[in-house]
PDB file of N, CA and C in Angstrom:
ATOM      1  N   UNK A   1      17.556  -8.551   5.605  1.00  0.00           N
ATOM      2  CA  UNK A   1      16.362  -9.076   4.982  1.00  0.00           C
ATOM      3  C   UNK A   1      15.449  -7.903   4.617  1.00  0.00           C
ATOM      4  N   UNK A   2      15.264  -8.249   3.537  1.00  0.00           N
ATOM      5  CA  UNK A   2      14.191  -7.026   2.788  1.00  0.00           C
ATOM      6  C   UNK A   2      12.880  -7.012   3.493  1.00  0.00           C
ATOM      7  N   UNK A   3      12.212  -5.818   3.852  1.00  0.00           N
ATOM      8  CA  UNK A   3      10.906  -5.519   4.071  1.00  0.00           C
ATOM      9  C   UNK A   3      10.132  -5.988   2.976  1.00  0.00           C
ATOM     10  N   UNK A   4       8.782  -6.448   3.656  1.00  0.00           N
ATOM     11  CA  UNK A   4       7.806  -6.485   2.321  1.00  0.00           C
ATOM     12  C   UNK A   4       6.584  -4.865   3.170  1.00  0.00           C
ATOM     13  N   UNK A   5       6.259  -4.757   1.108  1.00  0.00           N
ATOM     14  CA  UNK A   5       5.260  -3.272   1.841  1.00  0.00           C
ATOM     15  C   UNK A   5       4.118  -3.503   2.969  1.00  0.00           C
ATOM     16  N   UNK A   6       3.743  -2.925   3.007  1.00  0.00           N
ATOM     17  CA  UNK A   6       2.488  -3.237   3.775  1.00  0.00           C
ATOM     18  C   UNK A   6       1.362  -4.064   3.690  1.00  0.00           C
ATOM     19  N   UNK A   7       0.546  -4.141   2.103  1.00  0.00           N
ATOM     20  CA  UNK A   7      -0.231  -3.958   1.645  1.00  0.00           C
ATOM     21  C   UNK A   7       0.164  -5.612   0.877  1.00  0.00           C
ATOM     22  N   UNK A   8      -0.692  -6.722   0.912  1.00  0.00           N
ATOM     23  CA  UNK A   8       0.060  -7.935   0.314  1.00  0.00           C
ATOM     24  C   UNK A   8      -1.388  -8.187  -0.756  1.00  0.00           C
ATOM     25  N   UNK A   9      -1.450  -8.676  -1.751  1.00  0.00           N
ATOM     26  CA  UNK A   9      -1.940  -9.195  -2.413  1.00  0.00           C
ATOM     27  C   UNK A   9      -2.196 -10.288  -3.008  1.00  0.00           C
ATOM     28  N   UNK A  10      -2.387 -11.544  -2.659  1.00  0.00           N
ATOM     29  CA  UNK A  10      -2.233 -12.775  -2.630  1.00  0.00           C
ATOM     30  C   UNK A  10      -2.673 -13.248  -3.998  1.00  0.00           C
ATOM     31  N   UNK A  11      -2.221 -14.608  -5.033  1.00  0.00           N
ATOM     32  CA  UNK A  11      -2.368 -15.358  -5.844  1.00  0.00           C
ATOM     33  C   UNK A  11      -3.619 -15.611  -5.902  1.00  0.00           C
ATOM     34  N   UNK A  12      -4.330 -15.459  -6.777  1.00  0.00           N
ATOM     35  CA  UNK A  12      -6.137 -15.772  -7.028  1.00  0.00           C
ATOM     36  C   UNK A  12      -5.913 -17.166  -6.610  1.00  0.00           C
ATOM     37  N   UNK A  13      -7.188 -17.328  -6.333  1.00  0.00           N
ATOM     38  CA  UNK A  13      -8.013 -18.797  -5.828  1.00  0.00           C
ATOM     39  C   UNK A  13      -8.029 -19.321  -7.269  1.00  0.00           C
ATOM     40  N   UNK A  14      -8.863 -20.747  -7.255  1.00  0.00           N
ATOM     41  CA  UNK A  14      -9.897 -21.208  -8.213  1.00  0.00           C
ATOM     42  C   UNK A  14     -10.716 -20.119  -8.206  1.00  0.00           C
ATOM     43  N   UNK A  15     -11.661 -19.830  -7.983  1.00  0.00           N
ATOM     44  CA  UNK A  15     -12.313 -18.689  -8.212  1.00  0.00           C
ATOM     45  C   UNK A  15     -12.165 -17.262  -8.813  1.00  0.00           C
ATOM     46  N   UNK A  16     -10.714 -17.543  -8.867  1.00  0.00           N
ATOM     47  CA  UNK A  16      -9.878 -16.004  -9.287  1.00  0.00           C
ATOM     48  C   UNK A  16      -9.986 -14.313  -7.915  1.00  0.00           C
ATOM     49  N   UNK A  17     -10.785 -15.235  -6.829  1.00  0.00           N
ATOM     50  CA  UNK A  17     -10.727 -13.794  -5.984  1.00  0.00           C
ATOM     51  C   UNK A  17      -9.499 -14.412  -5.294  1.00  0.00           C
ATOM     52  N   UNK A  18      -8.819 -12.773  -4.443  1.00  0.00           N
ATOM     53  CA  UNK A  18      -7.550 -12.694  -4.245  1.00  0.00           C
ATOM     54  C   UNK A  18      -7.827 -12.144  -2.769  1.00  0.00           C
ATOM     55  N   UNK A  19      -7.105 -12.517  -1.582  1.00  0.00           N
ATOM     56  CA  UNK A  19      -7.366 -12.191  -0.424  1.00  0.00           C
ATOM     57  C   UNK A  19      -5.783 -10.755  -0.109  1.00  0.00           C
ATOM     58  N   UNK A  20      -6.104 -10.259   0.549  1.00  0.00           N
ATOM     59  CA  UNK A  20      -5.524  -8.948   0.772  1.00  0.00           C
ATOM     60  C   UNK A  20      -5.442  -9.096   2.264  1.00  0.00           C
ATOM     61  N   UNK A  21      -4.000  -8.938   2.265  1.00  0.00           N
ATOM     62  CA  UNK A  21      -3.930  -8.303   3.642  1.00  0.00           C
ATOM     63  C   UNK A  21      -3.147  -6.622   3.811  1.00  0.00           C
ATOM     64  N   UNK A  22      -3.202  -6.519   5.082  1.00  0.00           N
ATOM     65  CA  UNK A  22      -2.202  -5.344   5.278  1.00  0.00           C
ATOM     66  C   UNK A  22      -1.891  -5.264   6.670  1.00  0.00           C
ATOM     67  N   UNK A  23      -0.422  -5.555   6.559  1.00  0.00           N
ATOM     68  CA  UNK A  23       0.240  -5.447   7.636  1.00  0.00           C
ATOM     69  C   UNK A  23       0.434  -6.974   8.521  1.00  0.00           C
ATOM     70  N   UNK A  24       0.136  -7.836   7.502  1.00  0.00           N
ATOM     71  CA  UNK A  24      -0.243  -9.570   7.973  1.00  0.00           C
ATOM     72  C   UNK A  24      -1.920  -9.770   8.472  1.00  0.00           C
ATOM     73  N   UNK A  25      -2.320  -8.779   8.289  1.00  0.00           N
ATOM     74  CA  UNK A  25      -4.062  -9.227   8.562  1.00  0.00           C
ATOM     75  C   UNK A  25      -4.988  -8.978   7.586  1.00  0.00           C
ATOM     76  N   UNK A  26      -5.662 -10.397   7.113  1.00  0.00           N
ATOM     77  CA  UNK A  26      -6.310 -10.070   6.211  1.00  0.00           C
ATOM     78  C   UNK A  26      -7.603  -9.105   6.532  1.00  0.00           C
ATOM     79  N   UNK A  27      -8.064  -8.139   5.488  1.00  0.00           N
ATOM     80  CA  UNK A  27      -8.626  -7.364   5.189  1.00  0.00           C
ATOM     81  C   UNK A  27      -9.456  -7.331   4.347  1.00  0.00           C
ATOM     82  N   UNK A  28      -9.781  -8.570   3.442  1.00  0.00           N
ATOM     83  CA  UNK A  28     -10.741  -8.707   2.527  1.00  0.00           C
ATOM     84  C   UNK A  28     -10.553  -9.555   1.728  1.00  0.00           C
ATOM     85  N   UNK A  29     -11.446 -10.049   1.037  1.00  0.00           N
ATOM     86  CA  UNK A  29     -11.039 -10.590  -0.730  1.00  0.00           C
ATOM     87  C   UNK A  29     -11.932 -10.007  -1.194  1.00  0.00           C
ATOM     88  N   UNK A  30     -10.809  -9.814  -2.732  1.00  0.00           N
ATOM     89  CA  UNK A  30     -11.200  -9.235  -3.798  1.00  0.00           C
ATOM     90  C   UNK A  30     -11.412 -10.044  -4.889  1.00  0.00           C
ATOM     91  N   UNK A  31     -12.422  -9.367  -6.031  1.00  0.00           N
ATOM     92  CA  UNK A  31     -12.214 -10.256  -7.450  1.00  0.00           C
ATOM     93  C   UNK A  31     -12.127  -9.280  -8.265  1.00  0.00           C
ATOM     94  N   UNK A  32     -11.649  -7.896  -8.114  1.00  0.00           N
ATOM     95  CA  UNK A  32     -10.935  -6.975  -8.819  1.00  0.00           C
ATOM     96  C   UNK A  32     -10.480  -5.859  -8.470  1.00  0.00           C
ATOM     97  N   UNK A  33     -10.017  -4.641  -9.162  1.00  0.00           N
ATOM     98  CA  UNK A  33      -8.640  -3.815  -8.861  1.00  0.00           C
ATOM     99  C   UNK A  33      -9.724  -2.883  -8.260  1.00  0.00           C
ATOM    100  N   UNK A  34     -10.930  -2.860  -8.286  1.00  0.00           N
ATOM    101  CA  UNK A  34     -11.735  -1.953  -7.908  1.00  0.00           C
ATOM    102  C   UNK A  34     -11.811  -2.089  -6.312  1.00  0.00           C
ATOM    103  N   UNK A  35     -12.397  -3.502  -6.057  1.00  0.00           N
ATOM    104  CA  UNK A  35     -12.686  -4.270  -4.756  1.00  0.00           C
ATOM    105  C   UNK A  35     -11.404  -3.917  -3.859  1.00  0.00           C
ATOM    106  N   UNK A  36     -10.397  -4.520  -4.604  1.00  0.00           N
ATOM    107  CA  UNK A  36      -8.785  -4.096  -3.949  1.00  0.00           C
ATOM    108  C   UNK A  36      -8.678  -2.630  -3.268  1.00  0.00           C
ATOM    109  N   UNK A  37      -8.835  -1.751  -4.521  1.00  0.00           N
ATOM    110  CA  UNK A  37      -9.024  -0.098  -3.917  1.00  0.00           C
ATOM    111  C   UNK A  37      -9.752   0.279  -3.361  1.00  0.00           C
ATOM    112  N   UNK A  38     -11.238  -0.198  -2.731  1.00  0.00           N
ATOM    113  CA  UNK A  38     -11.814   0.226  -1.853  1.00  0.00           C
ATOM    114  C   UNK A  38     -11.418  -0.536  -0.086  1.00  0.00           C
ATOM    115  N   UNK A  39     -11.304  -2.032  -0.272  1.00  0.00           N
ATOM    116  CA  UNK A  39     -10.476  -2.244   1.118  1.00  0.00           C
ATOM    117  C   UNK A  39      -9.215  -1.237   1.828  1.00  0.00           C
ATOM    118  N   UNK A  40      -8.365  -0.894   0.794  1.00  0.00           N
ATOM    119  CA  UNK A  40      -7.256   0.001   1.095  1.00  0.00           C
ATOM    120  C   UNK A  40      -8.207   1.236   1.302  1.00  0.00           C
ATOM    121  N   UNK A  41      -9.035   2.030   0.683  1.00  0.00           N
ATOM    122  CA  UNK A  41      -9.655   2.930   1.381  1.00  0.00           C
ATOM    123  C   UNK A  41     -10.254   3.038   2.388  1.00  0.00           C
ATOM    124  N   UNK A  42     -10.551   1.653   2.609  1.00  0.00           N
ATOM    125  CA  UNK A  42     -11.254   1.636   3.779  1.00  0.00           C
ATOM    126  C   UNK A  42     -10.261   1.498   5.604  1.00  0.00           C
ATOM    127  N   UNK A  43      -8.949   0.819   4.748  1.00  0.00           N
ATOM    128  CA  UNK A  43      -7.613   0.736   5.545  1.00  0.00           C
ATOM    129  C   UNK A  43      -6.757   1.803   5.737  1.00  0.00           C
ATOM    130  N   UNK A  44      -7.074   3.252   5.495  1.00  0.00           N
ATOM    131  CA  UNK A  44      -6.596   4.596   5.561  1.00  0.00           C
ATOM    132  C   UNK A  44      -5.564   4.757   4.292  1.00  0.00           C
ATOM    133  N   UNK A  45      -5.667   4.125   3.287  1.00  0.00           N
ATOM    134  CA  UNK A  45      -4.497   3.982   2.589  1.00  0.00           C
ATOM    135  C   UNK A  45      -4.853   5.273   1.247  1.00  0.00           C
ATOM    136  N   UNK A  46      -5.612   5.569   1.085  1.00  0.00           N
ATOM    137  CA  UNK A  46      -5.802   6.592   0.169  1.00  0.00           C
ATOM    138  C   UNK A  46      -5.781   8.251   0.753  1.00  0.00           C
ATOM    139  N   UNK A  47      -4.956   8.739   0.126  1.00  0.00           N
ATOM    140  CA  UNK A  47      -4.957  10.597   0.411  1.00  0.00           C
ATOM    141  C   UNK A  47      -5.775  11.371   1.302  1.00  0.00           C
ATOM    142  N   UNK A  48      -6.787  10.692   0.755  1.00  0.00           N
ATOM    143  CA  UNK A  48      -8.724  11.595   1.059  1.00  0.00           C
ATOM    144  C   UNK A  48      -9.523  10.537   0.804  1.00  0.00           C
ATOM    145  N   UNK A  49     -10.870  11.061   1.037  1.00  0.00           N
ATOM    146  CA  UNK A  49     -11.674   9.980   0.772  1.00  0.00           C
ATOM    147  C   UNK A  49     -12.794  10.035  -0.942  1.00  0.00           C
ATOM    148  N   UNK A  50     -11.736  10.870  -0.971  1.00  0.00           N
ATOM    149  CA  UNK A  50     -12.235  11.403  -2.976  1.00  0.00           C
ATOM    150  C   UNK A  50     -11.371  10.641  -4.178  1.00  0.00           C
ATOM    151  N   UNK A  51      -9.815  10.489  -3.172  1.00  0.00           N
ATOM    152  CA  UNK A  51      -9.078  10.308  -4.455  1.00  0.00           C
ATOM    153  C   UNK A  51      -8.503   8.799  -4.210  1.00  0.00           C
ATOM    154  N   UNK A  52      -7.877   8.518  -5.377  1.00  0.00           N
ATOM    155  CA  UNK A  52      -7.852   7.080  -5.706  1.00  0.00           C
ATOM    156  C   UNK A  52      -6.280   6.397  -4.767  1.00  0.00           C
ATOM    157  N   UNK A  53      -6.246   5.332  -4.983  1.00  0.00           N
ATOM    158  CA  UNK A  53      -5.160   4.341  -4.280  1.00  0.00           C
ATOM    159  C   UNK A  53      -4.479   4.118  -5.198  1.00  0.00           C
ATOM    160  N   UNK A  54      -3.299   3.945  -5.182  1.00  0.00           N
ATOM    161  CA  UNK A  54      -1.878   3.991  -6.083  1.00  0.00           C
ATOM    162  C   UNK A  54      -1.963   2.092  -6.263  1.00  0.00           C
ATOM    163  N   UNK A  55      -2.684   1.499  -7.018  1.00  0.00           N
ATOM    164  CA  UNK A  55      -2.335  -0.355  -6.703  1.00  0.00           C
ATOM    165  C   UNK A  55      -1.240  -0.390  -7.609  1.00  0.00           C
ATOM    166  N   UNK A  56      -0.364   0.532  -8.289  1.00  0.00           N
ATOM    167  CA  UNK A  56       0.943   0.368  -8.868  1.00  0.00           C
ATOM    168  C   UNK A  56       2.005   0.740  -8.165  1.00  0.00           C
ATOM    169  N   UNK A  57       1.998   1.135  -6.801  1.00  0.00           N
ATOM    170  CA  UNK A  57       2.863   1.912  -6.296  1.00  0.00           C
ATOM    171  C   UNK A  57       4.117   0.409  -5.846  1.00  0.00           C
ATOM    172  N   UNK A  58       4.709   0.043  -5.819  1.00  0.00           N
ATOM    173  CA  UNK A  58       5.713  -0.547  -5.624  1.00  0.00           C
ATOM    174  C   UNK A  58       5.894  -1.075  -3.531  1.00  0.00           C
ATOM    175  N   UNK A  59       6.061   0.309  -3.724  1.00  0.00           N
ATOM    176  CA  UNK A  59       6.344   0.381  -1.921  1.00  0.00           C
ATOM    177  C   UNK A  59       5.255   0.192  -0.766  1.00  0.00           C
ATOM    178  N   UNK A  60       4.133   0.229  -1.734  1.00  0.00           N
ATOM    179  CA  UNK A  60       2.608   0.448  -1.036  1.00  0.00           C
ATOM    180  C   UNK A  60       2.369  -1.428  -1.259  1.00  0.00           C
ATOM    181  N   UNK A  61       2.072  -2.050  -2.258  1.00  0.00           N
ATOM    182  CA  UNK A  61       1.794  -3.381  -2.377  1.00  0.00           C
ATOM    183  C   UNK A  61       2.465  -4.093  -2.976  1.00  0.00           C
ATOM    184  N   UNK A  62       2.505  -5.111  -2.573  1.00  0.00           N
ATOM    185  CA  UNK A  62       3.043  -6.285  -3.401  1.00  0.00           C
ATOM    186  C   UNK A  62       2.495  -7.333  -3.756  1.00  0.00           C
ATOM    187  N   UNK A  63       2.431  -7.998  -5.189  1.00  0.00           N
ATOM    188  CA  UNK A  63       1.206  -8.369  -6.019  1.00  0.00           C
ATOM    189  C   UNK A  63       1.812  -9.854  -6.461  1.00  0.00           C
ATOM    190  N   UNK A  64       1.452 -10.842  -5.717  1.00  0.00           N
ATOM    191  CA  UNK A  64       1.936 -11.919  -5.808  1.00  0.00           C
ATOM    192  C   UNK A  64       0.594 -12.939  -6.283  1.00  0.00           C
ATOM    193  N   UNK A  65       1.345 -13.900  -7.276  1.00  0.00           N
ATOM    194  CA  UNK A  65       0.712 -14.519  -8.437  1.00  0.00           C
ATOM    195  C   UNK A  65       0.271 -13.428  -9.344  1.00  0.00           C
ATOM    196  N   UNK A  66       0.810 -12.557  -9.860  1.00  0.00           N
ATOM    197  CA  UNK A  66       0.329 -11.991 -10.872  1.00  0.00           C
ATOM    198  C   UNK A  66      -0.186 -10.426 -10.407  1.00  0.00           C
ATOM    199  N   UNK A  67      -0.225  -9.740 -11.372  1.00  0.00           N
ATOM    200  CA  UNK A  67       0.143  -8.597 -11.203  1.00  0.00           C
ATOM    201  C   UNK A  67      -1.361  -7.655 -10.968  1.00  0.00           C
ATOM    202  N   UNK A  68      -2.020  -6.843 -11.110  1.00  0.00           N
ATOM    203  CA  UNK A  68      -3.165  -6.124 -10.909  1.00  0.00           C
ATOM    204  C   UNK A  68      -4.395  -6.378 -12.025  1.00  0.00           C
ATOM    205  N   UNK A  69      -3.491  -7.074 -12.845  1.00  0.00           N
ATOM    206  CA  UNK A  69      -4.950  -7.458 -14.034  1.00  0.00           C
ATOM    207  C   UNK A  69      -5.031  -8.562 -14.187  1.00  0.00           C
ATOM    208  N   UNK A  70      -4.226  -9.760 -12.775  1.00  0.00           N
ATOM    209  CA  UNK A  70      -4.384 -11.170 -12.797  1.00  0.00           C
ATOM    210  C   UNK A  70      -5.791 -11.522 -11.754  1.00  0.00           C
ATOM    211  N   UNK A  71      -7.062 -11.835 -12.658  1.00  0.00           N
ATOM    212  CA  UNK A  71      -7.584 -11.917 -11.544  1.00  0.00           C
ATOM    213  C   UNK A  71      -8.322 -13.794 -12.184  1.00  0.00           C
ATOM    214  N   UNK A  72      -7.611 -14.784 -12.367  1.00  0.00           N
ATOM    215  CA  UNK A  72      -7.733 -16.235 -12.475  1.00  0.00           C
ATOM    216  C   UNK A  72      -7.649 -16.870 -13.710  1.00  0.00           C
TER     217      UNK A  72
END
């Protein structure tokens, strides 16, 4: 059975915000790719605290209901 990454990204609401977890615990909702990249920064997931979060990286998240510019 396949691993899923770490980093889950859940199907927008009615509302179009999207709840995030990592690692099975949620960690926030978001209502965009911005909101998304600062929870993961805030979850050690970025390089440094200068540079940006990969939300295309494959192995890092997985983007269910729609992809990084689905936001409802």
């Amino acid at each position: 059975m396949a691993a899923h990454p770490p980093v889950i990204v859940h199907p927008p609401s009615a509302s179009g915000a999207r709840r995030v977890t990592v690692h099975g615990q949620i960690v926030g909702v978001a209502h965009g790719r911005g909101e998304v990249a600062a929870l993961l920064r805030t979850a050690g997931f970025a390089p440094g605290p200068d540079q940006a979060v990969e939300l295309d990286r494959p192995g890092l998240i997985e983007w269910r209901g729609g992809d990084l510019d689905t936001w409802g």
